[in-house]
C-alpha atoms as a PDB file:
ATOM      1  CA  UNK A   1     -21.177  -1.633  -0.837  1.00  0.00           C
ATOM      2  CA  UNK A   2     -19.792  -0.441   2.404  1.00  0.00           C
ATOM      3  CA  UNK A   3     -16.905  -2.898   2.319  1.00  0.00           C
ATOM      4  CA  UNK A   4     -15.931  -2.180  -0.720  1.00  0.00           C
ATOM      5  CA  UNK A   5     -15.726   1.253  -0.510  1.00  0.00           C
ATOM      6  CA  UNK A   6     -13.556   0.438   2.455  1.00  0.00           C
ATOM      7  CA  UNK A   7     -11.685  -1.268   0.743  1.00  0.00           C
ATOM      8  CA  UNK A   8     -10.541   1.031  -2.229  1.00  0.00           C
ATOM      9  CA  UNK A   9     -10.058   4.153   0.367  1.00  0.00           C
ATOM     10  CA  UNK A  10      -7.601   1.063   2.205  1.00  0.00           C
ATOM     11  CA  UNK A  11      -5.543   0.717  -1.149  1.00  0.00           C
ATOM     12  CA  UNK A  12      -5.712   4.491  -1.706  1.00  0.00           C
ATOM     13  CA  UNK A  13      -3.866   4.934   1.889  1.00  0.00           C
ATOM     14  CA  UNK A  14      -1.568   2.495   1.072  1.00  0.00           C
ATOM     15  CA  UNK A  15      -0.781   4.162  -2.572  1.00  0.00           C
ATOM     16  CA  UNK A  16      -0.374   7.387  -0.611  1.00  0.00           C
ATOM     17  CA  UNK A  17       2.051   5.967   2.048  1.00  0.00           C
ATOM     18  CA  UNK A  18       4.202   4.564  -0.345  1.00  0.00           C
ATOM     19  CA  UNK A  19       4.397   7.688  -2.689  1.00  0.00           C
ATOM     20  CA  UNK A  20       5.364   9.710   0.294  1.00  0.00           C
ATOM     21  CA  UNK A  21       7.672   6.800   1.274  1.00  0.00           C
ATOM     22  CA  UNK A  22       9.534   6.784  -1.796  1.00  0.00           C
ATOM     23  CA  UNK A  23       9.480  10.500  -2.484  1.00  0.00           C
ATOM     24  CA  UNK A  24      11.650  11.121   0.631  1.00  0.00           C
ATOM     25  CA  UNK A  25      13.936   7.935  -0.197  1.00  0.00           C
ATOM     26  CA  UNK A  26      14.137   9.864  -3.967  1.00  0.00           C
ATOM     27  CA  UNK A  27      16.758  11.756  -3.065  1.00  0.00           C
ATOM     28  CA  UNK A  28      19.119   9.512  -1.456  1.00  0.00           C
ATOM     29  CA  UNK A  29      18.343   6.779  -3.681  1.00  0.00           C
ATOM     30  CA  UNK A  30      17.089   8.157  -7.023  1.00  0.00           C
ATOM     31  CA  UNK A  31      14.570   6.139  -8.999  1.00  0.00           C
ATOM     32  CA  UNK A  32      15.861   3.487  -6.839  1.00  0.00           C
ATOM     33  CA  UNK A  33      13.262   4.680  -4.538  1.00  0.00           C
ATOM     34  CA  UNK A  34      10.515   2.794  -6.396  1.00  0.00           C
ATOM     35  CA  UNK A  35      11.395  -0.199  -4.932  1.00  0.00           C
ATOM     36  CA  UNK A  36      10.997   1.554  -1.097  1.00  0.00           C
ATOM     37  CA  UNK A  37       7.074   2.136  -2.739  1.00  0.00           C
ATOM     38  CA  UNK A  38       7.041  -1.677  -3.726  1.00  0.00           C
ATOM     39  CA  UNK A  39       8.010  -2.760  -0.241  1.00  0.00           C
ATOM     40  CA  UNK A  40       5.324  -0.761   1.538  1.00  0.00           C
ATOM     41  CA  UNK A  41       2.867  -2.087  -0.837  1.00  0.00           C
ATOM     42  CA  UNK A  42       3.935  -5.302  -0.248  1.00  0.00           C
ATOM     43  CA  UNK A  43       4.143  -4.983   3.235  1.00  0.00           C
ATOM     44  CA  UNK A  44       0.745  -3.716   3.198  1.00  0.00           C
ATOM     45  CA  UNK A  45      -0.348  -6.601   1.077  1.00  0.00           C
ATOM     46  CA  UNK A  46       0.616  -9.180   3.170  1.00  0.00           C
ATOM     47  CA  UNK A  47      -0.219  -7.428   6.144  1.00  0.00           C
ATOM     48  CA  UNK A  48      -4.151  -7.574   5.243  1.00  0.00           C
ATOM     49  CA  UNK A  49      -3.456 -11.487   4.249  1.00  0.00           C
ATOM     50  CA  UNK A  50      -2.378 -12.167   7.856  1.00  0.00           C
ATOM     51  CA  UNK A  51      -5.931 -10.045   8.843  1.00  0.00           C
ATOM     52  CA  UNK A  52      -8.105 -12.379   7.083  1.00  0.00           C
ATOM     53  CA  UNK A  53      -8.609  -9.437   4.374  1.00  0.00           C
ATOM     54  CA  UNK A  54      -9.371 -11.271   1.823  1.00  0.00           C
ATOM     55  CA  UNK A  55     -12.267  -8.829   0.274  1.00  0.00           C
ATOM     56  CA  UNK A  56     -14.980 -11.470  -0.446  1.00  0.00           C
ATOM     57  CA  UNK A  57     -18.001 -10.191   0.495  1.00  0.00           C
ATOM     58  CA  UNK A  58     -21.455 -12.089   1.771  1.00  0.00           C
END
């Protein structure tokens, strides 16, 4: 239960970073920007792959 509580306040972080990410790219790229959001959740993504965070549990 721990773990996986962990784990959504991880992806909420992440969510967070890249809203913030592509809010301040909004303005010099437009909706553009979305794709700076995609990136960080990307980069995020595979970032946790490399870590062995895979999610399963015992």
């Amino acid at each position: 239960m721990r773990e996986q509580m962990t784990t959504w306040l991880d992806v909420l972080g992440l969510l967070l970073v890249a809203a913030g990410a592509a809010a301040g790219a909004y303005r010099l790229l437009g909706w553009a920007a979305l794709a700076v959001a995609g990136v960080v959740v990307l980069a995020g993504s595979l970032t946790a792959a490399r870590r062995g965070g895979g999610g399963e549990g015992p």
